[in-house]
Every structure is written in structure tokens, then in C-alpha cells.
C-alpha atoms as a PDB file:
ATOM      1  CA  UNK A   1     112.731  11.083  15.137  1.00  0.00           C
ATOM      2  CA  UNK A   2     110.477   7.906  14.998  1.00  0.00           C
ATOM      3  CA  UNK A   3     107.402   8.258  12.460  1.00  0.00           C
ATOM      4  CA  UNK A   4     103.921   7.708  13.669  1.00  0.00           C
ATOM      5  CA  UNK A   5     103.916   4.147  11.879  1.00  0.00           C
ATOM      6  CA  UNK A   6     107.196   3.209  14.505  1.00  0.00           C
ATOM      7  CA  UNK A   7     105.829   4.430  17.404  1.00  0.00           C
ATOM      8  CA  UNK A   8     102.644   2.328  16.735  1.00  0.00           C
ATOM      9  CA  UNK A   9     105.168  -0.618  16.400  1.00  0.00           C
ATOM     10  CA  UNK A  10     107.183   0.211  19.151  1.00  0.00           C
ATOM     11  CA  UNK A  11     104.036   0.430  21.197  1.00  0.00           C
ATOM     12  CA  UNK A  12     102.797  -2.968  20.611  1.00  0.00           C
ATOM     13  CA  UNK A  13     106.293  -4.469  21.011  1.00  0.00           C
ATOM     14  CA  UNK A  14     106.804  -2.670  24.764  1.00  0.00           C
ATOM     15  CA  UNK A  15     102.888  -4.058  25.834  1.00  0.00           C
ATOM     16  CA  UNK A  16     104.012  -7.619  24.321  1.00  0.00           C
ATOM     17  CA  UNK A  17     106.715  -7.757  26.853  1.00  0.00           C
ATOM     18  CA  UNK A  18     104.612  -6.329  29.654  1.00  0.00           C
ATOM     19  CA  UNK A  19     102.384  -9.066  29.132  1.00  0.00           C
ATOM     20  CA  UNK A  20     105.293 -11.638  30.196  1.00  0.00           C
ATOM     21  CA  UNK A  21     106.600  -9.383  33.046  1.00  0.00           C
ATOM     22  CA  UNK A  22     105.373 -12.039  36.147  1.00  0.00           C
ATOM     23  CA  UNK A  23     106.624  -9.901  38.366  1.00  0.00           C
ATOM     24  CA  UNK A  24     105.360  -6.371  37.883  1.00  0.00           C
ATOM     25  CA  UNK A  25     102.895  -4.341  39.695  1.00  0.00           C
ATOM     26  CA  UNK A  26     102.850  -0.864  37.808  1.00  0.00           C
ATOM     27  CA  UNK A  27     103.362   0.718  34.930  1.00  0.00           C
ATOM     28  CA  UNK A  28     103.723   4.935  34.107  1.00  0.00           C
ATOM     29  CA  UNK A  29     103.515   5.707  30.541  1.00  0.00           C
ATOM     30  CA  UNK A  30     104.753   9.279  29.971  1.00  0.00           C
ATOM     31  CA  UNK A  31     106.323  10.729  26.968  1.00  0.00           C
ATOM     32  CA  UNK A  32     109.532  12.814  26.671  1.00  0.00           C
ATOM     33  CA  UNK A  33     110.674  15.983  26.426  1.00  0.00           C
ATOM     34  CA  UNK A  34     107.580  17.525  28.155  1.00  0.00           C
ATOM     35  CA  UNK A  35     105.024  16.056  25.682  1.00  0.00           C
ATOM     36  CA  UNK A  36     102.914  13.207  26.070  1.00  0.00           C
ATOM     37  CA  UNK A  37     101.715  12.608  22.352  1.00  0.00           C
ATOM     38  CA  UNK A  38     100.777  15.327  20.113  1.00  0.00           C
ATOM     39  CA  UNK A  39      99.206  13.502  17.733  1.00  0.00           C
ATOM     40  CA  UNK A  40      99.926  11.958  14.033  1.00  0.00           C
ATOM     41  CA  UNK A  41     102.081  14.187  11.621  1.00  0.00           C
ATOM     42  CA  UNK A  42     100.246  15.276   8.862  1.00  0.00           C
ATOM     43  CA  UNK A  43     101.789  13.986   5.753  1.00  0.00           C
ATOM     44  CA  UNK A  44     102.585  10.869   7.399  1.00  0.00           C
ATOM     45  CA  UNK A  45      98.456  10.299   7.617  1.00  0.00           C
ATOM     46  CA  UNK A  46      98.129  11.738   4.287  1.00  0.00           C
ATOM     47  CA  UNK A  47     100.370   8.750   3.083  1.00  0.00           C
ATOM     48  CA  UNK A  48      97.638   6.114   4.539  1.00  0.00           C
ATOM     49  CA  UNK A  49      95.026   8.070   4.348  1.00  0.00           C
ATOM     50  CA  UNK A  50      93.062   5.493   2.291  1.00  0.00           C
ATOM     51  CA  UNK A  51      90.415   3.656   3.420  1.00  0.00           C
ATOM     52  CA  UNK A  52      91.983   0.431   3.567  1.00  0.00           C
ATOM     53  CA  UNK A  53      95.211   1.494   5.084  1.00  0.00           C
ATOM     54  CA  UNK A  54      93.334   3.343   7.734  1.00  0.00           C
ATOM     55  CA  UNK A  55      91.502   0.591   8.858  1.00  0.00           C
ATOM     56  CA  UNK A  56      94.365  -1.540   9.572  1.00  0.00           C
ATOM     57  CA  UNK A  57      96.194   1.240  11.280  1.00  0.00           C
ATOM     58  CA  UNK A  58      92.838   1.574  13.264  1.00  0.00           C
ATOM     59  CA  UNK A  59      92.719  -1.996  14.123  1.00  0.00           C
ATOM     60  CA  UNK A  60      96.241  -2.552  14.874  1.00  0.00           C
ATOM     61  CA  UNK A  61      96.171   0.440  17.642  1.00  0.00           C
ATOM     62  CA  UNK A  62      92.445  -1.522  18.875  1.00  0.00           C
ATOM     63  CA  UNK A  63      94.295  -4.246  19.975  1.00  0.00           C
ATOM     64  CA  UNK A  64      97.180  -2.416  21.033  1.00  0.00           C
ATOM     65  CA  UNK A  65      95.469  -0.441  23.294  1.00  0.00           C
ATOM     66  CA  UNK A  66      93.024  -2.592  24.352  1.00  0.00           C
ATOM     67  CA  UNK A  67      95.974  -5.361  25.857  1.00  0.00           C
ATOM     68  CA  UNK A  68      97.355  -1.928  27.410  1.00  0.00           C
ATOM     69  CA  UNK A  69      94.687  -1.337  29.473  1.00  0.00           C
ATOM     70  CA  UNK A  70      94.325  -5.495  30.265  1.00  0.00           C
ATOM     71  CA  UNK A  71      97.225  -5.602  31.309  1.00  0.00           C
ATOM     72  CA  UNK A  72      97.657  -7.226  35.014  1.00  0.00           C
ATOM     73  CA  UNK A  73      99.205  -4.024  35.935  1.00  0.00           C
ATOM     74  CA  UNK A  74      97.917  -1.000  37.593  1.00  0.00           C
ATOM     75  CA  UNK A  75      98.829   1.663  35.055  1.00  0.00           C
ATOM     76  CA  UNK A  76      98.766   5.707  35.110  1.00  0.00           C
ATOM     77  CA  UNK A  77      98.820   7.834  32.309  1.00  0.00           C
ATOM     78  CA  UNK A  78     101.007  11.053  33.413  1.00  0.00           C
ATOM     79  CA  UNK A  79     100.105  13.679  31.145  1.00  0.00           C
ATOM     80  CA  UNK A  80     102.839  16.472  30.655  1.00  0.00           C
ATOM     81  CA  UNK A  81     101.883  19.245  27.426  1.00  0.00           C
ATOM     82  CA  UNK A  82      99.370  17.797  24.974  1.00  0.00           C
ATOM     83  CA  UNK A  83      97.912  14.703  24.764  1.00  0.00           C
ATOM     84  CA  UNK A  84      95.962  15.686  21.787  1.00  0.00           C
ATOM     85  CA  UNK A  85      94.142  13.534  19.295  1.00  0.00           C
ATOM     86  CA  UNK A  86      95.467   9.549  19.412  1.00  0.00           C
ATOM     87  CA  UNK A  87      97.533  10.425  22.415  1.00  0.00           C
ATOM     88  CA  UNK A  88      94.107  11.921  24.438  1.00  0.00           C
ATOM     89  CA  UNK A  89      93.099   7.764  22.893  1.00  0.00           C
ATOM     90  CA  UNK A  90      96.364   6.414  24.773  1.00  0.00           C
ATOM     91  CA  UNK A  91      95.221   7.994  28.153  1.00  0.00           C
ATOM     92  CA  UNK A  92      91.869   6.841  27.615  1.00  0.00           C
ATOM     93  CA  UNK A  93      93.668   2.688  27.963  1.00  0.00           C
ATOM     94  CA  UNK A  94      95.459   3.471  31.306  1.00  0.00           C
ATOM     95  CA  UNK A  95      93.926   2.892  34.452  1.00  0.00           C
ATOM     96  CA  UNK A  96      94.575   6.056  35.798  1.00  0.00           C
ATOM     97  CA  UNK A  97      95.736   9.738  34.294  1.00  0.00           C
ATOM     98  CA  UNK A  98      97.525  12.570  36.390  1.00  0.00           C
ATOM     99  CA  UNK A  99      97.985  16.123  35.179  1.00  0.00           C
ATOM    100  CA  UNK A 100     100.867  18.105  35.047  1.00  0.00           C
ATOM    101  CA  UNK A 101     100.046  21.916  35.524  1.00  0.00           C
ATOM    102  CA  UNK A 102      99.677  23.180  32.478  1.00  0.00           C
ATOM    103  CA  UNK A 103      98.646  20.496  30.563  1.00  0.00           C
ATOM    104  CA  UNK A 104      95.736  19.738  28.378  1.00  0.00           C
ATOM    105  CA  UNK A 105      93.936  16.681  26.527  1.00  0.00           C
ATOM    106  CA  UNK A 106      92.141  17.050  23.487  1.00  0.00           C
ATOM    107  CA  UNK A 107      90.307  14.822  21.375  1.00  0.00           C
ATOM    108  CA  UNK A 108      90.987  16.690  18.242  1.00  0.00           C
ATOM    109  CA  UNK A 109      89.276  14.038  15.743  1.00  0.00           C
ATOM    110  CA  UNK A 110      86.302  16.408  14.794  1.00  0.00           C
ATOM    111  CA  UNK A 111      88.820  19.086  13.409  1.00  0.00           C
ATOM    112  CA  UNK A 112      90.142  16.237  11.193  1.00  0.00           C
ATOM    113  CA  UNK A 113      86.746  15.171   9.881  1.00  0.00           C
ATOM    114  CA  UNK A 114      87.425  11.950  12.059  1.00  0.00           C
ATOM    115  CA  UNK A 115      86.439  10.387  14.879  1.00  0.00           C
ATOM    116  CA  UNK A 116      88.501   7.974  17.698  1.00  0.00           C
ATOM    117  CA  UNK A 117      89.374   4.903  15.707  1.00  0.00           C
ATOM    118  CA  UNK A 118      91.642   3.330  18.576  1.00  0.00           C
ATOM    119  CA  UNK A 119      88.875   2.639  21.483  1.00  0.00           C
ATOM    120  CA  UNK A 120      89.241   5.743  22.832  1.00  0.00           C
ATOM    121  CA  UNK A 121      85.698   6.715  22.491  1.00  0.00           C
ATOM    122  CA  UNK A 122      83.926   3.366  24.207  1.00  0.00           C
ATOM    123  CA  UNK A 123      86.510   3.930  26.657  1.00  0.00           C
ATOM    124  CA  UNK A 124      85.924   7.375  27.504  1.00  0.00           C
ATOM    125  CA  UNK A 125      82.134   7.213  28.027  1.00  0.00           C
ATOM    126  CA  UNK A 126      83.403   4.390  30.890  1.00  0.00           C
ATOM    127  CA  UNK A 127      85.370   7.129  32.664  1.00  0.00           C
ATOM    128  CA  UNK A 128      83.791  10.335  32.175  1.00  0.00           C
ATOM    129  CA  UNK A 129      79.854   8.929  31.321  1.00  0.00           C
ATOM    130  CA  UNK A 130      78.055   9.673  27.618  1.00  0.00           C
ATOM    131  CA  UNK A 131      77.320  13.056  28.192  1.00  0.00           C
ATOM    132  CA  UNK A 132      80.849  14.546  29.134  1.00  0.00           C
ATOM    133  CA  UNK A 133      82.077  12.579  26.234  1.00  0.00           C
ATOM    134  CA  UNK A 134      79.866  13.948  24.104  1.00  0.00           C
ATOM    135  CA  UNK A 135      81.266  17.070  25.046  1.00  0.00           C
ATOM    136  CA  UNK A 136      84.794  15.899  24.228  1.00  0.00           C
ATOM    137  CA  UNK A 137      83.786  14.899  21.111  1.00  0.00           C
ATOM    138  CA  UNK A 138      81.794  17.215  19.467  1.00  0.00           C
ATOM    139  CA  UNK A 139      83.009  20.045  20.829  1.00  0.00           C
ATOM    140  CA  UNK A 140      87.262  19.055  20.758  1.00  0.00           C
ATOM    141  CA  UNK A 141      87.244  20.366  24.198  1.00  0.00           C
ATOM    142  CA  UNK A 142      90.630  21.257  25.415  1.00  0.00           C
ATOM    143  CA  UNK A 143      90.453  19.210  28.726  1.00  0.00           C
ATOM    144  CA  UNK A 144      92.960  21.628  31.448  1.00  0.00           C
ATOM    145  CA  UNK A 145      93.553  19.902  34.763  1.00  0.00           C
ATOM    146  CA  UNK A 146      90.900  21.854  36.437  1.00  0.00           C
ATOM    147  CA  UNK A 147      88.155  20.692  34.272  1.00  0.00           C
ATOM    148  CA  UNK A 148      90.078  17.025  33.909  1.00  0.00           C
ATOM    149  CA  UNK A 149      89.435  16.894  37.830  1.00  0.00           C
ATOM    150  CA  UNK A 150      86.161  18.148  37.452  1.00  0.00           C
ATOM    151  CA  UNK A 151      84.869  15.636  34.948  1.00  0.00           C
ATOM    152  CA  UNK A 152      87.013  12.659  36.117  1.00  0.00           C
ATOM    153  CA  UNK A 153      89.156  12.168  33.400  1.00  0.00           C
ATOM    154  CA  UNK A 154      91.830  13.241  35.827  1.00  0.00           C
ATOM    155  CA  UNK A 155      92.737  11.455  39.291  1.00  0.00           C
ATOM    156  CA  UNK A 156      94.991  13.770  40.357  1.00  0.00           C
ATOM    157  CA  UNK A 157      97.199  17.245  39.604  1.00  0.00           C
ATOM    158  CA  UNK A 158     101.010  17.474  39.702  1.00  0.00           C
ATOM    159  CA  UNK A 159     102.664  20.654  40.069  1.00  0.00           C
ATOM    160  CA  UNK A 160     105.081  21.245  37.503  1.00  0.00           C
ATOM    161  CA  UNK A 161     108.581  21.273  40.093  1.00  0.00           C
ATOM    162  CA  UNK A 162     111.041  24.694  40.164  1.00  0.00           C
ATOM    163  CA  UNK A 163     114.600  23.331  38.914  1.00  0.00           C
ATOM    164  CA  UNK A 164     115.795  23.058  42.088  1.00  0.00           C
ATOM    165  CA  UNK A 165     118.057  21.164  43.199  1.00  0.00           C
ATOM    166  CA  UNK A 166     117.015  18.225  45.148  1.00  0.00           C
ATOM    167  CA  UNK A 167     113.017  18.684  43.618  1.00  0.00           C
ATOM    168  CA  UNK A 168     111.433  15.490  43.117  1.00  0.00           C
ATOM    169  CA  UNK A 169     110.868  15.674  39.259  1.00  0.00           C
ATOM    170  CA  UNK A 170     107.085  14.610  37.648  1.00  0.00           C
ATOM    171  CA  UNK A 171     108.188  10.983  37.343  1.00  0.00           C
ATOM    172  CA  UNK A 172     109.273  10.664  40.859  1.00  0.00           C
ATOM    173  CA  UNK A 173     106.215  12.515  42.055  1.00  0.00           C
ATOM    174  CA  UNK A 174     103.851   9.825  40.014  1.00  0.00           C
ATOM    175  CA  UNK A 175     105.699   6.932  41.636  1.00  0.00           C
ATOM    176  CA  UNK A 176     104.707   8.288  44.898  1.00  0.00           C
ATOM    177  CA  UNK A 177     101.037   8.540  43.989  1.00  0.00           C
ATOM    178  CA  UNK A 178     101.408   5.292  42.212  1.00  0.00           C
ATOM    179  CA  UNK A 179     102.762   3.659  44.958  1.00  0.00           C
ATOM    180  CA  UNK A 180      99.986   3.984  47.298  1.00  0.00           C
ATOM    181  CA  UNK A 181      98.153   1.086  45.029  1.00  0.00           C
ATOM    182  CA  UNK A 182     100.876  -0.849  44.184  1.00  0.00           C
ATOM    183  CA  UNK A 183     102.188  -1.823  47.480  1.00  0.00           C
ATOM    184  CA  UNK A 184     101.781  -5.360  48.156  1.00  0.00           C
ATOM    185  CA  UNK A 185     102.867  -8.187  47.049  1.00  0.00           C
ATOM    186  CA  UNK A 186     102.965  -8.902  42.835  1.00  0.00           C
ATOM    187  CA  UNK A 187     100.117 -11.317  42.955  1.00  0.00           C
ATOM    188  CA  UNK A 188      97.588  -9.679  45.090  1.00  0.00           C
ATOM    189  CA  UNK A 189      98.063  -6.417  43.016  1.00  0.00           C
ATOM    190  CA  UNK A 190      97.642  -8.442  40.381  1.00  0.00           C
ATOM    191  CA  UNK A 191      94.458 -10.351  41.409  1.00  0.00           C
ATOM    192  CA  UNK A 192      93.261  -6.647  42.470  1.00  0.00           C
ATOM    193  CA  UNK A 193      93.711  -5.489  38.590  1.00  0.00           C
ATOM    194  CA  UNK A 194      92.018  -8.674  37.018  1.00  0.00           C
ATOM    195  CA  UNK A 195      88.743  -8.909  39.316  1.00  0.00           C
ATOM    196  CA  UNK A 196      88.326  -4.901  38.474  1.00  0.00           C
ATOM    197  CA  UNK A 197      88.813  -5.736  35.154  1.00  0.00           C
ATOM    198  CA  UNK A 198      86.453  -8.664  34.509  1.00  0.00           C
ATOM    199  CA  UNK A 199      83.744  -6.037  36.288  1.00  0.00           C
ATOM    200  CA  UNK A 200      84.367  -3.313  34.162  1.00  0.00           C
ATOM    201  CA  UNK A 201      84.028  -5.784  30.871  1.00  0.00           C
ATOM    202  CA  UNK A 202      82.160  -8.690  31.330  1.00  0.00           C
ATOM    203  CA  UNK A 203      78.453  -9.380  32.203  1.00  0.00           C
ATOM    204  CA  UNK A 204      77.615  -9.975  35.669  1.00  0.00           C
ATOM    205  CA  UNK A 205      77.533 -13.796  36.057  1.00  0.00           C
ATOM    206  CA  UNK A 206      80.964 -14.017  33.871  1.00  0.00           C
ATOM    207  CA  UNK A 207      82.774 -11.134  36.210  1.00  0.00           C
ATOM    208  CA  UNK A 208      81.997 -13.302  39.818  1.00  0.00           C
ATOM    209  CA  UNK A 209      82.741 -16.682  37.942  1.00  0.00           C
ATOM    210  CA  UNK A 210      86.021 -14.988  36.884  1.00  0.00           C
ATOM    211  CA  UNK A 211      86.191 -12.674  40.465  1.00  0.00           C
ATOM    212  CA  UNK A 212      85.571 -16.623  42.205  1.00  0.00           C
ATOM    213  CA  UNK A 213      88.358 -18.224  40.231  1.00  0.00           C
ATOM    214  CA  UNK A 214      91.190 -14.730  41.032  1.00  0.00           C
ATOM    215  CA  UNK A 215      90.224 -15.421  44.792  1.00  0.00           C
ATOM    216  CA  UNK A 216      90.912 -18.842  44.301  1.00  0.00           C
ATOM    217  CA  UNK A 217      94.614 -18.515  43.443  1.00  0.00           C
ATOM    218  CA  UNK A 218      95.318 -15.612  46.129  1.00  0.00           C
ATOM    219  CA  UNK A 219      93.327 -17.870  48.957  1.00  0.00           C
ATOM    220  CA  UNK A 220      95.988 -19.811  50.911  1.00  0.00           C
ATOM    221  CA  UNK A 221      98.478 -18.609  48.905  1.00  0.00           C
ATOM    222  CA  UNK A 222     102.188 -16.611  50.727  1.00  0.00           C
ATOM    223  CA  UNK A 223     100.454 -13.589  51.581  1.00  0.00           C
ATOM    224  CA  UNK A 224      97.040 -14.430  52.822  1.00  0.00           C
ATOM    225  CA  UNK A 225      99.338 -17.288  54.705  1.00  0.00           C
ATOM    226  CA  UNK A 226     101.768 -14.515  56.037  1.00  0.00           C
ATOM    227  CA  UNK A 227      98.862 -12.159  56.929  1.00  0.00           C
ATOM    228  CA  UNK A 228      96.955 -15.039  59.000  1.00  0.00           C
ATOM    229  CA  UNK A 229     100.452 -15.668  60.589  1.00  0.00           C
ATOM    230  CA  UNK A 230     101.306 -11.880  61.852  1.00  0.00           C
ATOM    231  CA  UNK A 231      97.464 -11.772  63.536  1.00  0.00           C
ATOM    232  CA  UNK A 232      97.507  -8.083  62.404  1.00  0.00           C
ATOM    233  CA  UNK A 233      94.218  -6.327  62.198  1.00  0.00           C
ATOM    234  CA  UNK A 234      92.736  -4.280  59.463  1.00  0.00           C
ATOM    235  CA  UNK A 235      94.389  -1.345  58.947  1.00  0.00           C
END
């Protein structure tokens, strides 16, 4: 079993290589064997659990995270068991999360006389607004799909399948959904994720300098080209 200190490594090493991938479009991050990240283990953040130490962990998973969720890719988050803790932070730096049944998301910081170290915090009051985070927060709310939809830290539910044979599983079932934003051609998509992004980040006259110079490499370029050639309307 990987410690908490290789996963963190591991982490950064899989979103280094994203950032090269020219061709991609999407990205699920998932965990395995039902879970999606319970959290630290105890005595392995008792063994850093000086000041020092914990601010490097802190500001290694900042960056981390933060190129995650910069990625030109449009990402979901699917959430199977707990995402308590720093894995409620990882589902915070996706651009989209989806519920299994059953699940639950839980900043758990407060019981741990902490709060979110990894940007989960300033990223949370972006998708769910001050007060609901506030909520999360102080209270360590155990976040169940219903109440993930209802707040909007959720985009969508996925029924845990039967074993049957021939059942689409979780994984294939996210595809699907993920697929519906993610059809196109690599660049567009692309384009799509980095004008959204400059809007959620940047101040007003830096987000349409940098929404202007996107449009600039997708105008005239194969697609538009192909869609001017097929004379097919809006659909």
C-alpha cells in the first residue's frame, strides 16, 4: 500500500504528464476499490506534523492541485465511498464531480484542529458560494448526493450498477456523461477549457485579452474550416 507522502508524488508525476498530453480532451480521476480518498493515515501525519514539514506538504499539494484543475482538459471527479478530508480537497480541483449512490464528501479538517491547506477552501466557495462553504467547514458536513445536488457541489448522481452481467460499471457510466462535453475535436475542447478558465481566474480585461488570443488559434483553423465547408446549421 502506497503512503500518503507517495501518493502526493505519484499525483504530481501523473498531472506532469497530462500537461504534455497534446492530444487529450478528458480526464476521470476516481480511486480504487470503491474509495475515492479517505484521507491521510494518522501516524503518517503525526510523522510531519511539524510546522515546517507541514507547510511544504501544504504547498507541494497547492501546486499540485492547482495545475490539476488548469489543466487543458475537461476533468470529472467521480466520487465512489468517501472523499473525506484532502480527498473532499482533490474534488474541489476537478471541473466537475459525480456521485455514486451512497457516497459522501466531507471536509473533515475541523475534527483535526485544521483547516484545507491544499486550495480546497478558495476553491470551494467558487463552486458552492461562501455561505455553503461555510457550512462545510465549520460544521464537517457529510455532503450525501442528495444534498451534493442540492448545493452544487455535485453535477450529477450515478446509480451504483447490480453485478449483472453486461451492466455498464461507474467508469463506463462517467464516460458517457463525460462524453457529452468532450466531443469535438482536441483543440476546440481545449480552447473551450482555457477561455472558461482565464474567466474563472483572471480579472476582466486579462480573461477577453486571453479569451481574444484562444479564438485566435481555433479561427480558420481544421474545424472551423471543416464546419464552414459542410454548410451545417446550428444544432
Amino acid at each position: 500500500m502506497l503512503s500518503p507522502v507517495s501518493m502526493m508524488v505519484d499525483l504530481e508525476e501523473r498531472v506532469s504528464q497530462l500537461e504534455s498530453w497534446t492530444d487529450g480532451k478528458g480526464l476521470i480521476v476516481h480511486g480504487a476499490t470503491g474509495t475515492f480518498c479517505s484521507g491521510s493515515d494518522l501516524n503518517a501525519v503525526r510523522a510531519i506534523s511539524n510546522p515546517q514539514d507541514g507547510m511544504k506538504m501544504c504547498m507541494f499539494m497547492q501546486n499540485a492541485l492547482t495545475r490539476l484543475l488548469r489543466l487543458p482538459l475537461i476533468s470529472v471527479a467521480l466520487v465512489e465511498g468517501r472523499a473525506l478530508g484532502g480527498g473532499a480537497e482533490l474534488t474541489t480541483a476537478c471541473d466537475f464531480r459525480l456521485m455514486a449512490s451512497g457516497s459522501v464528501i466531507q471536509f473533515v479538517h475541523k475534527h483535526m484542529g485544521l483547516v484545507p491547506g491544499w486550495g480546497g477552501a478558495a476553491r470551494l466557495v467558487r463552486i458552492v458560494g461562501s455561505q455553503n462553504a461555510l457550512k462545510l467547514l465549520g460544521g464537517a458536513l457529510k455532503v450525501d448526493p442528495h444534498l451534493g445536488l442540492q448545493i452544487g457541489l455535485a453535477d450529477g448522481v450515478l446509480e451504483v450498477p447490480l453485478a449483472e452481467e453486461g451492466a455498464e460499471t461507474l467508469l463506463q457510466k462517467t464516460e458517457i456523461w463525460l462524453s457529452r462535453y468532450t466531443k469535438g475535436p482536441a483543440p476546440v475542447i481545449q480552447a473551450v477549457k482555457k477561455v472558461v478558465l482565464s474567466g474563472r481566474e483572471l480579472p476582466l480585461s486579462e480573461a477577453l485579452r486571453t479569451e481574444r488570443d484562444v479564438f485566435g488559434t481555433v479561427w480558420g483553423g481544421p474545424a472551423n474550416l471543416q464546419a464552414l465547408a459542410s454548410k451545417s446549421k446550428h444544432r
